[in-house]
C-alpha atoms as a PDB file:
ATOM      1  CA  UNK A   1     -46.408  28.278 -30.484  1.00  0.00           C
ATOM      2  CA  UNK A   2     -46.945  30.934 -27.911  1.00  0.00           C
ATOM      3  CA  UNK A   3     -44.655  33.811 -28.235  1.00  0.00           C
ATOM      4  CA  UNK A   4     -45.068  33.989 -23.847  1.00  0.00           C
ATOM      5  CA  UNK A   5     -43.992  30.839 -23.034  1.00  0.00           C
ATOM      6  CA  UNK A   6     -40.157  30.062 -21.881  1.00  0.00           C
ATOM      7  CA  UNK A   7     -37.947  28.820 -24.201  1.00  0.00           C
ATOM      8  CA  UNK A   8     -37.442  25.967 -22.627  1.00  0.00           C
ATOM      9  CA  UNK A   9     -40.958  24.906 -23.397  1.00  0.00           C
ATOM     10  CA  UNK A  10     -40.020  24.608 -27.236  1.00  0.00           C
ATOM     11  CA  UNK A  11     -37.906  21.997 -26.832  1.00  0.00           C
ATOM     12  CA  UNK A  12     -39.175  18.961 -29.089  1.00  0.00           C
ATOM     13  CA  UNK A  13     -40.478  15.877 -27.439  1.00  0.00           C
ATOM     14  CA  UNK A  14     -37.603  14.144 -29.944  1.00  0.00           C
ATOM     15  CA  UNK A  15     -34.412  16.466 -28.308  1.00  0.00           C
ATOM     16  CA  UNK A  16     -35.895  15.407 -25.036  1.00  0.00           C
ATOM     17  CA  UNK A  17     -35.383  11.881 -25.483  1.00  0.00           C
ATOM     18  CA  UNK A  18     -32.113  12.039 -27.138  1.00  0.00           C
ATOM     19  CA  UNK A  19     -31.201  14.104 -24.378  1.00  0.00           C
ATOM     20  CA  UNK A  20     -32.955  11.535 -21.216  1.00  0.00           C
ATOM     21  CA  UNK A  21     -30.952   8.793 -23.481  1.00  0.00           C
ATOM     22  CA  UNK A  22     -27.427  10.733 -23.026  1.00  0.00           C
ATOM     23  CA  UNK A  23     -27.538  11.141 -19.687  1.00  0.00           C
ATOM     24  CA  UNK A  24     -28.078   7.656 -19.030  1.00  0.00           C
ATOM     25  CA  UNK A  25     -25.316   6.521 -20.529  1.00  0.00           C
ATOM     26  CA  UNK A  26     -23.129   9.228 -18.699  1.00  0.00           C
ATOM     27  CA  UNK A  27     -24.515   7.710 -14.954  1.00  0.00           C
ATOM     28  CA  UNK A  28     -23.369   5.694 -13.510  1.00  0.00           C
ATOM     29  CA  UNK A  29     -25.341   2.466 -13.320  1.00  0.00           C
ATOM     30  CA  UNK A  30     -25.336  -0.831 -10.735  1.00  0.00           C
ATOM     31  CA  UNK A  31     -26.089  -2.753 -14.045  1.00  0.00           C
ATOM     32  CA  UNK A  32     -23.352  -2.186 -15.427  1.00  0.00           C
ATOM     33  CA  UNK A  33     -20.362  -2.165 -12.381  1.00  0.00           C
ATOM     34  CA  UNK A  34     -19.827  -5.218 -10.962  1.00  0.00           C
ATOM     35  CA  UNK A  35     -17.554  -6.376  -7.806  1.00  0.00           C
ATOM     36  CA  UNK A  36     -15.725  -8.671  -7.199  1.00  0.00           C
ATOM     37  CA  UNK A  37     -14.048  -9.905  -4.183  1.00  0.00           C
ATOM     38  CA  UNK A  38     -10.662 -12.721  -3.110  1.00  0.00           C
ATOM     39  CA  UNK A  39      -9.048 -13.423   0.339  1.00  0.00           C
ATOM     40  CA  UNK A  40      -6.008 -11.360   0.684  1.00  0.00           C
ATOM     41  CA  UNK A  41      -3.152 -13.191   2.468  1.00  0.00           C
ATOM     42  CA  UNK A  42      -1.781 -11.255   5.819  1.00  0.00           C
ATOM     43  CA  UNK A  43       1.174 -11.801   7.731  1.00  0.00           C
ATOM     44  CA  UNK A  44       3.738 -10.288  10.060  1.00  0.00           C
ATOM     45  CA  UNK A  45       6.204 -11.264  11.929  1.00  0.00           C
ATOM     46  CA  UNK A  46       6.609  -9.726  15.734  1.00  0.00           C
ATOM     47  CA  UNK A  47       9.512  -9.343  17.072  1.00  0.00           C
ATOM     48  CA  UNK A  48       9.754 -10.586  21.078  1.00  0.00           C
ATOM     49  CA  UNK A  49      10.247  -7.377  22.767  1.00  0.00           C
ATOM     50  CA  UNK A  50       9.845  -6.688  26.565  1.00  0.00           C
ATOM     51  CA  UNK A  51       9.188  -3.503  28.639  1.00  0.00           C
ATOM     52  CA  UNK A  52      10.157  -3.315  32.458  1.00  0.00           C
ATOM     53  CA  UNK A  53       8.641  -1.030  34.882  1.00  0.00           C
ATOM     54  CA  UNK A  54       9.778  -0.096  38.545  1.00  0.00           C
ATOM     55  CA  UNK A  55       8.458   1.853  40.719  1.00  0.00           C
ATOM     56  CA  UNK A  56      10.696   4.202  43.647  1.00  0.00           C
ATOM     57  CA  UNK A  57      11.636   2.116  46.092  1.00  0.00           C
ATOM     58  CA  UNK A  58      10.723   4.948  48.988  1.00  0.00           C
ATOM     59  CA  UNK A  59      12.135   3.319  52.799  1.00  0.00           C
ATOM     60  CA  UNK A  60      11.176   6.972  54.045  1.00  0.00           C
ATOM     61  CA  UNK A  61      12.458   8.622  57.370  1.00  0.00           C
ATOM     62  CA  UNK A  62      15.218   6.362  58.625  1.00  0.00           C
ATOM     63  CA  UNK A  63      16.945   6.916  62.038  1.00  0.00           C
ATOM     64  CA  UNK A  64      20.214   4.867  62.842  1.00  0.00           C
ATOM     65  CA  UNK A  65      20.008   5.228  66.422  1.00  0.00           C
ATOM     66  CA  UNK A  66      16.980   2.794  66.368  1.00  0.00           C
ATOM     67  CA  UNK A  67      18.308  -0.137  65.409  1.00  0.00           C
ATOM     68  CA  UNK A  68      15.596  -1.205  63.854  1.00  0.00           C
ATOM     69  CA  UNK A  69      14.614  -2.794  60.242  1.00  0.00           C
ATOM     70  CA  UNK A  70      12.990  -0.134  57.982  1.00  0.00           C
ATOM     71  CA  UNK A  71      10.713  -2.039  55.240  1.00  0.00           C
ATOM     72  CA  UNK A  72       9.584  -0.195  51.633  1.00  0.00           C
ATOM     73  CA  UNK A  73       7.836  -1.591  49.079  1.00  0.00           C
ATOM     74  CA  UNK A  74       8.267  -1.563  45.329  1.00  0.00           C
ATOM     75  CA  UNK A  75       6.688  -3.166  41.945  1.00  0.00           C
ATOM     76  CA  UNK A  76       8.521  -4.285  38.912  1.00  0.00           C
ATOM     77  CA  UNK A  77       6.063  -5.132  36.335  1.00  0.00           C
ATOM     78  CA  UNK A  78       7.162  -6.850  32.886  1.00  0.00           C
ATOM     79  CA  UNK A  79       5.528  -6.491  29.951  1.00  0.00           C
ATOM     80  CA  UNK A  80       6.561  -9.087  27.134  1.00  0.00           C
ATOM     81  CA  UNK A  81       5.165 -10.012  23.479  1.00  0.00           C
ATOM     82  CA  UNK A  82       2.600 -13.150  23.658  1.00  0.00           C
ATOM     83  CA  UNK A  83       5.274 -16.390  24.274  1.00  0.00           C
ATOM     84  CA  UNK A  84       8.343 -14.236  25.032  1.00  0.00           C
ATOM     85  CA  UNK A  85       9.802 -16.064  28.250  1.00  0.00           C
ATOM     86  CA  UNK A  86      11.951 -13.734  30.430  1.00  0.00           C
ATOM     87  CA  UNK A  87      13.732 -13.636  34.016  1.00  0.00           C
ATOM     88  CA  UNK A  88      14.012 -10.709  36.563  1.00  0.00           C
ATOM     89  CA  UNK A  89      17.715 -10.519  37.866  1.00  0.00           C
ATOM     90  CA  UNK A  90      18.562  -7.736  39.867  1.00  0.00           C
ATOM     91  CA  UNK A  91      22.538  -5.976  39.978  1.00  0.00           C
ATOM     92  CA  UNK A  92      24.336  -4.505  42.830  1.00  0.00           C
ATOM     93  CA  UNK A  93      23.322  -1.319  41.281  1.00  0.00           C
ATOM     94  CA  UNK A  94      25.491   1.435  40.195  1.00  0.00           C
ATOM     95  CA  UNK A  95      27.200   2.469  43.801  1.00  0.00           C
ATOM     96  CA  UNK A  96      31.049   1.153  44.255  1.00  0.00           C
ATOM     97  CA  UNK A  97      31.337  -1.240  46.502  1.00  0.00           C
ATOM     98  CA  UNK A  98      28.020  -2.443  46.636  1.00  0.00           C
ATOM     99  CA  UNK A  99      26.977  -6.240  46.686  1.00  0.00           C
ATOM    100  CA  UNK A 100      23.820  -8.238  44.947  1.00  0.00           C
ATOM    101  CA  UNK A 101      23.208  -9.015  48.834  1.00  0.00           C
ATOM    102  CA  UNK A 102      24.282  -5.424  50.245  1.00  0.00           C
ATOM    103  CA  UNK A 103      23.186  -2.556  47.930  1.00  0.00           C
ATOM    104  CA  UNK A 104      24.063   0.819  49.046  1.00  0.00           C
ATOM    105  CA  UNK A 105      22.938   4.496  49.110  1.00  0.00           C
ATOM    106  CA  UNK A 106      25.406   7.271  48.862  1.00  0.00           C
ATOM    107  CA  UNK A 107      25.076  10.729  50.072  1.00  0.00           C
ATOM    108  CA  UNK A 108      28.387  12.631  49.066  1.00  0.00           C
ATOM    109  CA  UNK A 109      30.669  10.332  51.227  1.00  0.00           C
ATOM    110  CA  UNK A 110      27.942   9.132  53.889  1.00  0.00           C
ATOM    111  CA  UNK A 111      26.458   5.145  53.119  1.00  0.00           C
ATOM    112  CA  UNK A 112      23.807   3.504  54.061  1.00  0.00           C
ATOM    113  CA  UNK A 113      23.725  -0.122  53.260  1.00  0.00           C
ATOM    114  CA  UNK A 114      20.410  -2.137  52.010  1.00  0.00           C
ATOM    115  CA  UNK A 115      18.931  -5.373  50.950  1.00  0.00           C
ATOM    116  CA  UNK A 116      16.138  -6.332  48.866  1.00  0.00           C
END
């Protein structure tokens, strides 16, 4: 052999293949994996829930000396799980004294007296 070449140029033709034969054993090979596959059973069970938004009811500048009805405008919007049945009730809120039919404002001890 020639004394110039690299050393890895001595390697027999026989080491070669041993080695080639090694390495395909170590990689990995579509031969030899296989897959396999099954339906996998989901469930869950959802709860009913609902979520109720309001917006402010805003009546905005109000003068009692006019006598006249001041309108506002407000949206409640319910939000429920698919077949959850619900109802909108409204209370006579949290002032004293107020009715379902006569809600009521309070300003330190002023009123003013509303209806939706």
């Amino acid at each position: 052999m020639d004394k110039d070449l690299p050393s890895f140029r001595r390697i027999s033709v026989g080491a070669v293949t041993v080695l080639a034969t090694a390495l395909a054993f170590l990689a990995p090979s579509r031969s030899i994996a296989a897959t396999a596959t099954a339906p996998m059973a989901v469930t869950a069970t959802v709860q009913s829930a609902c979520i109720v938004a309001v917006t402010p009811l805003a009546f905005g500048t109000y003068d009692p000396t006019s006598g006249s009805v001041k309108d506002g405008a407000s949206t409640v919007t319910v939000t429920c799980t698919s077949g959850t049945s619900f109802t909108v009730g409204l209370n006579a809120g949290s002032t004293s004294g107020a009715t379902v039919t006569t809600r009521q404002m309070i300003n330190g001890s002023n009123r003013l007296n509303y209806a939706l």
